[in-house]
PDB file of N, CA and C in Angstrom:
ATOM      1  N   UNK A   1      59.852  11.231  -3.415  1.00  0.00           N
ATOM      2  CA  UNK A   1      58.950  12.211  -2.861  1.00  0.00           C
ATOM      3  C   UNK A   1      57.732  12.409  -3.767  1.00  0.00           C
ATOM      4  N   UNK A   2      57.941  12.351  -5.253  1.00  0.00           N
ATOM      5  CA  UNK A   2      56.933  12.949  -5.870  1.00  0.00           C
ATOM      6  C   UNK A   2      55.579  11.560  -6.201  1.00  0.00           C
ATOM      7  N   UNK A   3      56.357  10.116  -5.544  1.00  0.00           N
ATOM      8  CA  UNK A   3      55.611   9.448  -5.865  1.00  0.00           C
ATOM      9  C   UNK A   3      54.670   8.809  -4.904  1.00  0.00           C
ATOM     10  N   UNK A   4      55.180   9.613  -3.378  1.00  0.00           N
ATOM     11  CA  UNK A   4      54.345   9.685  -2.369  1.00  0.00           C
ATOM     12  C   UNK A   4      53.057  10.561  -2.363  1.00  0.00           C
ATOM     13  N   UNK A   5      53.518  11.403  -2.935  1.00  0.00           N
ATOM     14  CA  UNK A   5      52.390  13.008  -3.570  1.00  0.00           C
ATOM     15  C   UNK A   5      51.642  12.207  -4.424  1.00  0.00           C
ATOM     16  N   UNK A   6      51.880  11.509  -5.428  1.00  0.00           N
ATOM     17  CA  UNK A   6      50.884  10.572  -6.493  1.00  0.00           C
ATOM     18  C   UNK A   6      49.953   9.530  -5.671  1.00  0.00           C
ATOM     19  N   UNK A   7      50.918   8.572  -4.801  1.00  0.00           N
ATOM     20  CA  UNK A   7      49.685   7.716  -3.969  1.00  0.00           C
ATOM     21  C   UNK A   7      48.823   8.605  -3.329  1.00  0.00           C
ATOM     22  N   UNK A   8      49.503   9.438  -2.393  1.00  0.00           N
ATOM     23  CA  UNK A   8      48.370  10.024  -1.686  1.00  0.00           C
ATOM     24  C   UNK A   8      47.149  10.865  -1.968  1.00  0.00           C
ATOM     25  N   UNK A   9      47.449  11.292  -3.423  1.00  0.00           N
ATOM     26  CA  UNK A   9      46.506  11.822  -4.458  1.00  0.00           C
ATOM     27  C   UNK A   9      45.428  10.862  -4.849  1.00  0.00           C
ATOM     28  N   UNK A  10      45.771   9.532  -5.105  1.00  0.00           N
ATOM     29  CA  UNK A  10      45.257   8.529  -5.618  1.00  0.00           C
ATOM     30  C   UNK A  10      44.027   8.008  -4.491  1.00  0.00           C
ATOM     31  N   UNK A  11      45.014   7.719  -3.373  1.00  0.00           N
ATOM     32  CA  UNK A  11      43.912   7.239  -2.146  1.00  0.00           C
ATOM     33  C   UNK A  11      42.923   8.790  -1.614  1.00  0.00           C
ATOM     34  N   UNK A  12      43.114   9.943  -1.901  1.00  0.00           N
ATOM     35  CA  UNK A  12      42.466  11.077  -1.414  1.00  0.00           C
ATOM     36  C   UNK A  12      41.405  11.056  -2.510  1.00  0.00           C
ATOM     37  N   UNK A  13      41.010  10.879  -3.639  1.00  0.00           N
ATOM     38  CA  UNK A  13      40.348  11.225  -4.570  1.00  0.00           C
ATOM     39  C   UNK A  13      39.096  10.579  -4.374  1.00  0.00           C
ATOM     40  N   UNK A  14      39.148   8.971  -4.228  1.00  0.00           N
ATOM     41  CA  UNK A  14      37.657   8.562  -3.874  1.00  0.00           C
ATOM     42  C   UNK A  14      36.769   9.176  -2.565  1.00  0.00           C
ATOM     43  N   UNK A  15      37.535   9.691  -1.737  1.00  0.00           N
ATOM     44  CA  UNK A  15      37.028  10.196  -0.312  1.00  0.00           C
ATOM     45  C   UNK A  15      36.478  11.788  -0.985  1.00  0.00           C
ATOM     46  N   UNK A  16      36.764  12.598  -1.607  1.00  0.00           N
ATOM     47  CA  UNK A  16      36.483  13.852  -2.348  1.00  0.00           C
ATOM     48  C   UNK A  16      35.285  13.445  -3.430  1.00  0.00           C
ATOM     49  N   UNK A  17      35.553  12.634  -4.313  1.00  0.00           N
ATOM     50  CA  UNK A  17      34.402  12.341  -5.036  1.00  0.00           C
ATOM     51  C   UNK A  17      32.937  11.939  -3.919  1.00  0.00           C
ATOM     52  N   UNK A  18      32.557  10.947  -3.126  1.00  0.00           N
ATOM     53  CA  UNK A  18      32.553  10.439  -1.878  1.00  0.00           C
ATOM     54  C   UNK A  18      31.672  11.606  -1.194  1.00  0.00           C
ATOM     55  N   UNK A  19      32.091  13.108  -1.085  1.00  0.00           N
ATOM     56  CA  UNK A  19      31.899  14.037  -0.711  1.00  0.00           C
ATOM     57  C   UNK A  19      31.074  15.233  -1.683  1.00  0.00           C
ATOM     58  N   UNK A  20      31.326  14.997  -2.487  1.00  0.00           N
ATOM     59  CA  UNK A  20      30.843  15.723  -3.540  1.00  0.00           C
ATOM     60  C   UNK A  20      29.879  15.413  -3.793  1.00  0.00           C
ATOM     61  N   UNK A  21      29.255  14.024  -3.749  1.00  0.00           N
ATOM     62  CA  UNK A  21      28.066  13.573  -4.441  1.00  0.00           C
ATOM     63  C   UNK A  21      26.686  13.532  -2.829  1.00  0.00           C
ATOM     64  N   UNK A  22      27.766  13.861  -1.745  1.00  0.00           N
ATOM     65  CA  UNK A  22      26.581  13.890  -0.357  1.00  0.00           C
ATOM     66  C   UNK A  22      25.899  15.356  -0.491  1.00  0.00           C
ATOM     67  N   UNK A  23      26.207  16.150  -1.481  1.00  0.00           N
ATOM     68  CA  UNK A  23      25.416  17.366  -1.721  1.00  0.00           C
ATOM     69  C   UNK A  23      24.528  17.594  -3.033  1.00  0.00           C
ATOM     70  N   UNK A  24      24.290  16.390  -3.320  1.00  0.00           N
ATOM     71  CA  UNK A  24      23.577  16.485  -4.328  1.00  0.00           C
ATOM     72  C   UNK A  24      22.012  16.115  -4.278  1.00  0.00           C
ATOM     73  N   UNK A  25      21.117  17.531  -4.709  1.00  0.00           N
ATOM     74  CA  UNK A  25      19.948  17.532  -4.627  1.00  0.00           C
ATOM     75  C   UNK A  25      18.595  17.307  -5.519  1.00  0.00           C
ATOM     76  N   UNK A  26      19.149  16.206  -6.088  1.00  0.00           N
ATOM     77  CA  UNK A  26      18.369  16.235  -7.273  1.00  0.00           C
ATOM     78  C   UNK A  26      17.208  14.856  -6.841  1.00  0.00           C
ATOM     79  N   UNK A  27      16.409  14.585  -7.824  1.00  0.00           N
ATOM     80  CA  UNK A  27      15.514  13.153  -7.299  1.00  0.00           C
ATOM     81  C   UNK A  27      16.434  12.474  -6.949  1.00  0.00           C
ATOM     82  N   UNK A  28      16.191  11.696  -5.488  1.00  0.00           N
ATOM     83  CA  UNK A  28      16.278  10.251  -5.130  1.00  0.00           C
ATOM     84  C   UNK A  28      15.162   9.900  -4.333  1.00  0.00           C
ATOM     85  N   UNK A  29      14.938   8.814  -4.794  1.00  0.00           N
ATOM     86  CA  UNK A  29      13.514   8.457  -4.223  1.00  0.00           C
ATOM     87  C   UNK A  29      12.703   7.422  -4.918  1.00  0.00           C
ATOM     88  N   UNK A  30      12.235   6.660  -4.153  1.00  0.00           N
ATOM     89  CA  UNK A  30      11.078   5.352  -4.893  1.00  0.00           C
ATOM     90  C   UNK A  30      10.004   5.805  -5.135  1.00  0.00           C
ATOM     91  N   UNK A  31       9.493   5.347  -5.937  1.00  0.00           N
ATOM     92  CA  UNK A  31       8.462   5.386  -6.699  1.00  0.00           C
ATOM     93  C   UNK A  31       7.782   4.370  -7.529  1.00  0.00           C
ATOM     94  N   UNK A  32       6.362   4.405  -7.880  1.00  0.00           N
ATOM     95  CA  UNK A  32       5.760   3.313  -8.780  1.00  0.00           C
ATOM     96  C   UNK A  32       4.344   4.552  -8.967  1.00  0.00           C
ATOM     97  N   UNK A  33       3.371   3.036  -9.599  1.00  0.00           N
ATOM     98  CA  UNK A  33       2.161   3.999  -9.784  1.00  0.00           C
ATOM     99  C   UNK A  33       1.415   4.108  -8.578  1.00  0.00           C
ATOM    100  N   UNK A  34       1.433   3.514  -7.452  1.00  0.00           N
ATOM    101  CA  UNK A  34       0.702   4.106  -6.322  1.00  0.00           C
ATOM    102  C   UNK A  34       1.159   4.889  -5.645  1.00  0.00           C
ATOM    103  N   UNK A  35       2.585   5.052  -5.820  1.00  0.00           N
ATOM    104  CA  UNK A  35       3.101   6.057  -4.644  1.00  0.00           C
ATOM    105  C   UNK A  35       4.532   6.415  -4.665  1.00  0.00           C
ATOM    106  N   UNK A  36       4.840   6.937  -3.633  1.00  0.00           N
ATOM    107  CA  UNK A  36       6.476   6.559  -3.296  1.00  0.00           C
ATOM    108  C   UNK A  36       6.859   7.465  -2.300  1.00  0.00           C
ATOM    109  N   UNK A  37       7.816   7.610  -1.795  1.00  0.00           N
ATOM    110  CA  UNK A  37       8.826   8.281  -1.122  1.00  0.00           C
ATOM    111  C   UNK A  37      10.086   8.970  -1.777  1.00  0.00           C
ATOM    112  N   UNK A  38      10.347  10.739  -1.500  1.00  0.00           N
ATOM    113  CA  UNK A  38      10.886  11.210  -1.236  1.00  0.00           C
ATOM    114  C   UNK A  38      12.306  11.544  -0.526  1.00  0.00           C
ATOM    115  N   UNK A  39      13.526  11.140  -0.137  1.00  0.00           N
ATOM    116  CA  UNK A  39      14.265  11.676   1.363  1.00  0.00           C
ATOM    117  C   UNK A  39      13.749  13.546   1.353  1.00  0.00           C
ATOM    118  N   UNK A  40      14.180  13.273   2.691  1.00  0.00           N
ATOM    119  CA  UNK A  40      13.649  15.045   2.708  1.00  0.00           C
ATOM    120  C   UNK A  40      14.819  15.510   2.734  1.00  0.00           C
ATOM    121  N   UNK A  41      14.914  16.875   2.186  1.00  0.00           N
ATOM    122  CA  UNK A  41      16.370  17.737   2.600  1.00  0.00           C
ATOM    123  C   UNK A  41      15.978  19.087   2.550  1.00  0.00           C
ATOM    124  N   UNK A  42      17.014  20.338   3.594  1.00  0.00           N
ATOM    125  CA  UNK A  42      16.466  21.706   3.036  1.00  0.00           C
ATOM    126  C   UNK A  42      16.059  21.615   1.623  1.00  0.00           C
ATOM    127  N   UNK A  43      16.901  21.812   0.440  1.00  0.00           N
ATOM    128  CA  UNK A  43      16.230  21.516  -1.258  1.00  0.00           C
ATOM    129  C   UNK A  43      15.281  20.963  -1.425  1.00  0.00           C
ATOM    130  N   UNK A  44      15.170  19.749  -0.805  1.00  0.00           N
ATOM    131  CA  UNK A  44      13.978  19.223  -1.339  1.00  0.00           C
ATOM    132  C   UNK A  44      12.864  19.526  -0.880  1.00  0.00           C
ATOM    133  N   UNK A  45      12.813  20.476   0.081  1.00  0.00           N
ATOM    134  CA  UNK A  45      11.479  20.670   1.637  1.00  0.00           C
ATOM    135  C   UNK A  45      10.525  21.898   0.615  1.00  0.00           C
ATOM    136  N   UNK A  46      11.617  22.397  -0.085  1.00  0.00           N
ATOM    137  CA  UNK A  46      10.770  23.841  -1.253  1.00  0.00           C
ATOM    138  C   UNK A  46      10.534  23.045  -2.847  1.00  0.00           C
ATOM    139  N   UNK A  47      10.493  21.870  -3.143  1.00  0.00           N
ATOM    140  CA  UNK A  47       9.668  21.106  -4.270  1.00  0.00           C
ATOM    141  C   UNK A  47       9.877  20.273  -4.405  1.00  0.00           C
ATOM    142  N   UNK A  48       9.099  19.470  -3.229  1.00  0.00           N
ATOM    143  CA  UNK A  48       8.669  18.414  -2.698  1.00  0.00           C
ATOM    144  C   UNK A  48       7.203  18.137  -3.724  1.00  0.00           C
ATOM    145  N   UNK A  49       6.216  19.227  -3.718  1.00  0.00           N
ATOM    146  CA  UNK A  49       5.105  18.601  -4.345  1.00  0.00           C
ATOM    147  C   UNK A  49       5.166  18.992  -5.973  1.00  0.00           C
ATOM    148  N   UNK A  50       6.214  19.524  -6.136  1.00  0.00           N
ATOM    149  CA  UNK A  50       6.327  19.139  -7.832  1.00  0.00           C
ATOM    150  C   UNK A  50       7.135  18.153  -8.109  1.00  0.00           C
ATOM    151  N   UNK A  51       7.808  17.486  -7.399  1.00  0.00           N
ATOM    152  CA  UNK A  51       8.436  16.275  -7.404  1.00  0.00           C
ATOM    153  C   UNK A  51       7.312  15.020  -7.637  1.00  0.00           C
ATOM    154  N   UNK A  52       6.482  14.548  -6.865  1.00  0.00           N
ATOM    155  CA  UNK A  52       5.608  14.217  -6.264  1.00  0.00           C
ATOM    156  C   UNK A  52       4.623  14.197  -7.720  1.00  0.00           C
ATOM    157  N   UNK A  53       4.184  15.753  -7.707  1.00  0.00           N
ATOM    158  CA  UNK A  53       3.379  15.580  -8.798  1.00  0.00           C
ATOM    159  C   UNK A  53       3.618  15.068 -10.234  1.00  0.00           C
ATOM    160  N   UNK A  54       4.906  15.126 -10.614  1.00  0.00           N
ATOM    161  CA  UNK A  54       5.430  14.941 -11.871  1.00  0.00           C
ATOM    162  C   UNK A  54       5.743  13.550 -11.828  1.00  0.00           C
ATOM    163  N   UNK A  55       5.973  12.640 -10.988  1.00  0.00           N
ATOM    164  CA  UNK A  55       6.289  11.064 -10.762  1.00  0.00           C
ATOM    165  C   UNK A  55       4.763  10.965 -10.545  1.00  0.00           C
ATOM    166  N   UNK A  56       3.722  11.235 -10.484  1.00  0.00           N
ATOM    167  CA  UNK A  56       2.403  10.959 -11.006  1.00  0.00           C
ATOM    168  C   UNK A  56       2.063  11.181 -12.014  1.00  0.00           C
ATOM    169  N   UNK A  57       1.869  12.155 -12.673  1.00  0.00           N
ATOM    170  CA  UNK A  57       1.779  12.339 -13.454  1.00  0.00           C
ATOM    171  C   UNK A  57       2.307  11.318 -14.842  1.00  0.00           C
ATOM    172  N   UNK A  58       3.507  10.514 -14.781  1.00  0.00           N
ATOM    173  CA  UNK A  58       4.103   9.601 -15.525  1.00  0.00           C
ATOM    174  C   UNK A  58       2.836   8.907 -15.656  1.00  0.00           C
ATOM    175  N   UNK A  59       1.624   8.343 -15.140  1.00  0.00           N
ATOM    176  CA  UNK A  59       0.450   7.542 -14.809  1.00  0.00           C
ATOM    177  C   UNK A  59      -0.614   8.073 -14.964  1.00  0.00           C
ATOM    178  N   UNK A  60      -0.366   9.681 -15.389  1.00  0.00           N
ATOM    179  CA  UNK A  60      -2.068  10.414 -15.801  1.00  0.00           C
ATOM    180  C   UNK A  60      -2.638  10.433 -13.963  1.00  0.00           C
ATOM    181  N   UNK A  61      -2.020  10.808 -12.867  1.00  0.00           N
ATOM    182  CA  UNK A  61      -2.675  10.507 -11.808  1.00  0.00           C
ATOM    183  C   UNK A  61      -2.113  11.350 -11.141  1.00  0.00           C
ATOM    184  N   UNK A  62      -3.107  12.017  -9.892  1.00  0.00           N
ATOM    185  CA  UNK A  62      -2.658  13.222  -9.117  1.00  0.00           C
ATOM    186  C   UNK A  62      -1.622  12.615  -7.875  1.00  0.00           C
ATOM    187  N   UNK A  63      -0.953  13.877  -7.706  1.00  0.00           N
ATOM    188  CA  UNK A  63      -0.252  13.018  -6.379  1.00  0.00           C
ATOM    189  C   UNK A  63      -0.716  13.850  -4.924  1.00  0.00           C
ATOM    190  N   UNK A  64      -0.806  12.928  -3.684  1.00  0.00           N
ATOM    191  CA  UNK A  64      -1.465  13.590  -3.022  1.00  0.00           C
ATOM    192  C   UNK A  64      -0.501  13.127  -1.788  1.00  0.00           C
ATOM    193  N   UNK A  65       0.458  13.821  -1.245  1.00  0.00           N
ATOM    194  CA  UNK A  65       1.013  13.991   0.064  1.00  0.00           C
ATOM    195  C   UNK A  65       0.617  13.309   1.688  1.00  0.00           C
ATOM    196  N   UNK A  66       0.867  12.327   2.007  1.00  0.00           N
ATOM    197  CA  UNK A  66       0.699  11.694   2.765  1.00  0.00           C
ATOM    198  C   UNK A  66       1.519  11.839   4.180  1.00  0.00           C
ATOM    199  N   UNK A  67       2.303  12.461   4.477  1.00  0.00           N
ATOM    200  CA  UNK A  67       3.069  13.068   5.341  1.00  0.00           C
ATOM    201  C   UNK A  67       4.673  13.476   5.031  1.00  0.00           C
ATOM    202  N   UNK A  68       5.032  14.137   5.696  1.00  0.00           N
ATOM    203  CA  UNK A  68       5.767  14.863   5.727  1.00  0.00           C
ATOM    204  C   UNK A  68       6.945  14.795   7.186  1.00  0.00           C
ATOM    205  N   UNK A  69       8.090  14.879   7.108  1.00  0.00           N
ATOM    206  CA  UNK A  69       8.635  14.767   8.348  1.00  0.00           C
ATOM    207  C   UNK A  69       9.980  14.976   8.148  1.00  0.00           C
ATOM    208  N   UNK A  70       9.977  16.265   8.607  1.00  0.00           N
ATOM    209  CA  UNK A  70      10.944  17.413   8.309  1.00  0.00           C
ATOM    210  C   UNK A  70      12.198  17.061   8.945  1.00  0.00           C
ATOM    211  N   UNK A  71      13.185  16.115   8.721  1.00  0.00           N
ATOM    212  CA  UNK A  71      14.360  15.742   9.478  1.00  0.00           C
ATOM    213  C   UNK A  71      15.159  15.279   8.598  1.00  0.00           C
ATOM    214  N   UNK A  72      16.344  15.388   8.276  1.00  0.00           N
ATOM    215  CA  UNK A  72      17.530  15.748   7.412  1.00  0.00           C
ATOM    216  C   UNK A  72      17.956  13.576   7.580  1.00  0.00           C
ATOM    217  N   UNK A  73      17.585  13.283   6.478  1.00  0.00           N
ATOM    218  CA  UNK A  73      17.527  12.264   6.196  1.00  0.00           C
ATOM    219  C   UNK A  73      16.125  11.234   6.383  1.00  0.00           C
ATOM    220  N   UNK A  74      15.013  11.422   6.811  1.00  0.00           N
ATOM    221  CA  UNK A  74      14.119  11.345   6.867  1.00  0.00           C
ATOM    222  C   UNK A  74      12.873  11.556   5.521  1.00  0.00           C
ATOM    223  N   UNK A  75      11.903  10.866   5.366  1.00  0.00           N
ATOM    224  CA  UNK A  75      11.640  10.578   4.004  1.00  0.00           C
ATOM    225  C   UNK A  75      10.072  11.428   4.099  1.00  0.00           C
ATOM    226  N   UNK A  76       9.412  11.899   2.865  1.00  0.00           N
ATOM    227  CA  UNK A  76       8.258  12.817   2.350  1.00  0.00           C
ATOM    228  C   UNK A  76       7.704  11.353   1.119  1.00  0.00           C
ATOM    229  N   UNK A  77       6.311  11.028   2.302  1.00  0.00           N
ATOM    230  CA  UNK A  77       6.255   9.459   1.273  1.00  0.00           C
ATOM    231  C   UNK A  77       4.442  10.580   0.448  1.00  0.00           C
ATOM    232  N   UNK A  78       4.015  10.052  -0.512  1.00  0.00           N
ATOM    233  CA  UNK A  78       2.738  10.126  -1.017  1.00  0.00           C
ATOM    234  C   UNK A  78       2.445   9.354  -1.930  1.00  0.00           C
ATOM    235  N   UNK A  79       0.909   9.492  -2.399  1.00  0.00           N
ATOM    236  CA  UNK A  79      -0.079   8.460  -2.842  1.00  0.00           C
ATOM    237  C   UNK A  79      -0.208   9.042  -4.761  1.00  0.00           C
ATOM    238  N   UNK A  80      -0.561   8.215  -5.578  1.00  0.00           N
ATOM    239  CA  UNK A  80      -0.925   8.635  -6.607  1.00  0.00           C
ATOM    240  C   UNK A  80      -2.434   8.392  -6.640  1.00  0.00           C
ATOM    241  N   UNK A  81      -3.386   9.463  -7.397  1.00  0.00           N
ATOM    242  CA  UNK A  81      -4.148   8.844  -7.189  1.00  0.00           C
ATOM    243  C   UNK A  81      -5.046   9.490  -8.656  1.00  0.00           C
ATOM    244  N   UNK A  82      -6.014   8.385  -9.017  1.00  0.00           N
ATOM    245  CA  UNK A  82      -6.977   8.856 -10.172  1.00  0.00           C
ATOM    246  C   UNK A  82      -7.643   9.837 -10.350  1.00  0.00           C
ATOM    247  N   UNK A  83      -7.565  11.205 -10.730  1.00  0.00           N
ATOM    248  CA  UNK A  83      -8.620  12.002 -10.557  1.00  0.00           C
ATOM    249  C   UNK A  83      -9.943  11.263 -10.713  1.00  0.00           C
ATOM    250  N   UNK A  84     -11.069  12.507 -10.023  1.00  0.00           N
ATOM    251  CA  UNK A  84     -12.178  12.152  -9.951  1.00  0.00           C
ATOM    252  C   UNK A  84     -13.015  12.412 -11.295  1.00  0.00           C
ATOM    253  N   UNK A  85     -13.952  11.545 -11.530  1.00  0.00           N
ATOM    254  CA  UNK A  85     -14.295  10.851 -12.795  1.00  0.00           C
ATOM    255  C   UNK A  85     -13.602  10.493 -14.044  1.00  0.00           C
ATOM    256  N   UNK A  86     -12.321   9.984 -14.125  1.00  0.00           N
ATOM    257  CA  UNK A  86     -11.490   9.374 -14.646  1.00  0.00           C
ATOM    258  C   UNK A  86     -11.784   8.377 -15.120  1.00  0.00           C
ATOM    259  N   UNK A  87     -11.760   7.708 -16.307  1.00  0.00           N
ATOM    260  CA  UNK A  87     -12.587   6.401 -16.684  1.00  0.00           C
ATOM    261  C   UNK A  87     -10.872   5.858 -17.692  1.00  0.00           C
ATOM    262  N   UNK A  88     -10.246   4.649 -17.118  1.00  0.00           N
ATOM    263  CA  UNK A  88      -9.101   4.206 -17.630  1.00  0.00           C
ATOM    264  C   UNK A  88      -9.681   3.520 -19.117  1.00  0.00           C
ATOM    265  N   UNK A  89     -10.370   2.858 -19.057  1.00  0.00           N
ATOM    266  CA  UNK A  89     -11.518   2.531 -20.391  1.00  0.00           C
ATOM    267  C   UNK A  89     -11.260   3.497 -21.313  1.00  0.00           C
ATOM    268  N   UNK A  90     -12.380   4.440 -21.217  1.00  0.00           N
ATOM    269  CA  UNK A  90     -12.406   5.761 -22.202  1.00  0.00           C
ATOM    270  C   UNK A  90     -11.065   5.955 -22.498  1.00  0.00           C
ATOM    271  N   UNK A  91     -10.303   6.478 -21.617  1.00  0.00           N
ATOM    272  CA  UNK A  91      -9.118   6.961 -22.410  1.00  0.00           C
ATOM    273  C   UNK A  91      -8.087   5.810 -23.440  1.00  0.00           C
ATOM    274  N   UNK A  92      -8.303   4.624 -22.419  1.00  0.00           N
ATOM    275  CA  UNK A  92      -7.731   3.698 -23.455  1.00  0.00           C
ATOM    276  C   UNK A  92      -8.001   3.737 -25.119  1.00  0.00           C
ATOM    277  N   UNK A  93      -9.460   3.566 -25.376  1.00  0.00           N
ATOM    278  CA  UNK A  93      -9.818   3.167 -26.357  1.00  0.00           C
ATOM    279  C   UNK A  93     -10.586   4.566 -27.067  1.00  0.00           C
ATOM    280  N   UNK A  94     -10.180   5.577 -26.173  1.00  0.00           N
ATOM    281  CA  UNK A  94     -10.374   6.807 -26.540  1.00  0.00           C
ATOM    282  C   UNK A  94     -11.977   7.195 -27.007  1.00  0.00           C
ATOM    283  N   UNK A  95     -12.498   6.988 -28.265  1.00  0.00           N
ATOM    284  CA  UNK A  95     -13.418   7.315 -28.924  1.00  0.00           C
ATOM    285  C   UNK A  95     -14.890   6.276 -28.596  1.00  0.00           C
ATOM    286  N   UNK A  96     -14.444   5.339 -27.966  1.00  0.00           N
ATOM    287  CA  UNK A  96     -15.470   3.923 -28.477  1.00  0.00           C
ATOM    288  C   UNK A  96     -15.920   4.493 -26.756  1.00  0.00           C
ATOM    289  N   UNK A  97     -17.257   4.361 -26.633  1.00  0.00           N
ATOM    290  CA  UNK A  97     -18.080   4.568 -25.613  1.00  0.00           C
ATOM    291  C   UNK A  97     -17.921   3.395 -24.341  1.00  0.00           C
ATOM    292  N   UNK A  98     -18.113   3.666 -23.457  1.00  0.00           N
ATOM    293  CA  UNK A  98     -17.771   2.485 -22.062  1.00  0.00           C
ATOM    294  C   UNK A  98     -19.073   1.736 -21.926  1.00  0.00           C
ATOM    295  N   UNK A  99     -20.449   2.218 -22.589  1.00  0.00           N
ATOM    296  CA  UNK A  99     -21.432   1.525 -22.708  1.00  0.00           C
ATOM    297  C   UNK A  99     -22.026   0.216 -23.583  1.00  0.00           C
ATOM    298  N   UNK A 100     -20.590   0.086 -24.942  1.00  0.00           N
ATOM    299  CA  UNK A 100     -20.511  -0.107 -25.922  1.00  0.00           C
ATOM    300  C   UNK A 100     -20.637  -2.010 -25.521  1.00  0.00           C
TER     301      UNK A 100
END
């Protein structure tokens, strides 16, 4: 008896783990330096654009929201993009002029 209670413990545990991890709201999502996608979820629908902004930010670059589409597995994709007058030059080489 008690070693029927052990298998069935054994085979129940991956289905519980399995379950546990379908509520988890933390980043998932692609990304690079031009862009990426989001999944959407209630959690994620309230910081979505600090998500967004901070995976730009990795690149010195704003992130700018490209749509949105509010459906429970469905993805929140956006763009990274250079602020305006941004010179990748200058900051590279910091001090030495772009005229130089």
């Amino acid at each position: 008896m008690r070693c029927r209670s052990i298998i069935a413990a054994a085979l129940a545990l991956p289905l519980l783990v399995t379950a546990a991890h379908a509520g988890f709201w933390g980043w998932n999502g692609h990304t690079n330096d031009t862009g990426g996608i989001i999944a959407w979820s209630p959690e994620t629908a309230l910081t979505y654009r600090e998500i967004a902004a901070s995976e730009c930010a990795r690149w010195n670059k704003l992130a700018v929201i490209t749509s949105v589409h509010r459906v429970y597995g469905d993805y929140i994709s956006f763009v990274c993009i250079w602020p305006r007058g941004y010179d990748p030059e200058r900051e590279r080489y910091g001090w030495i002029s772009s005229r130089w």
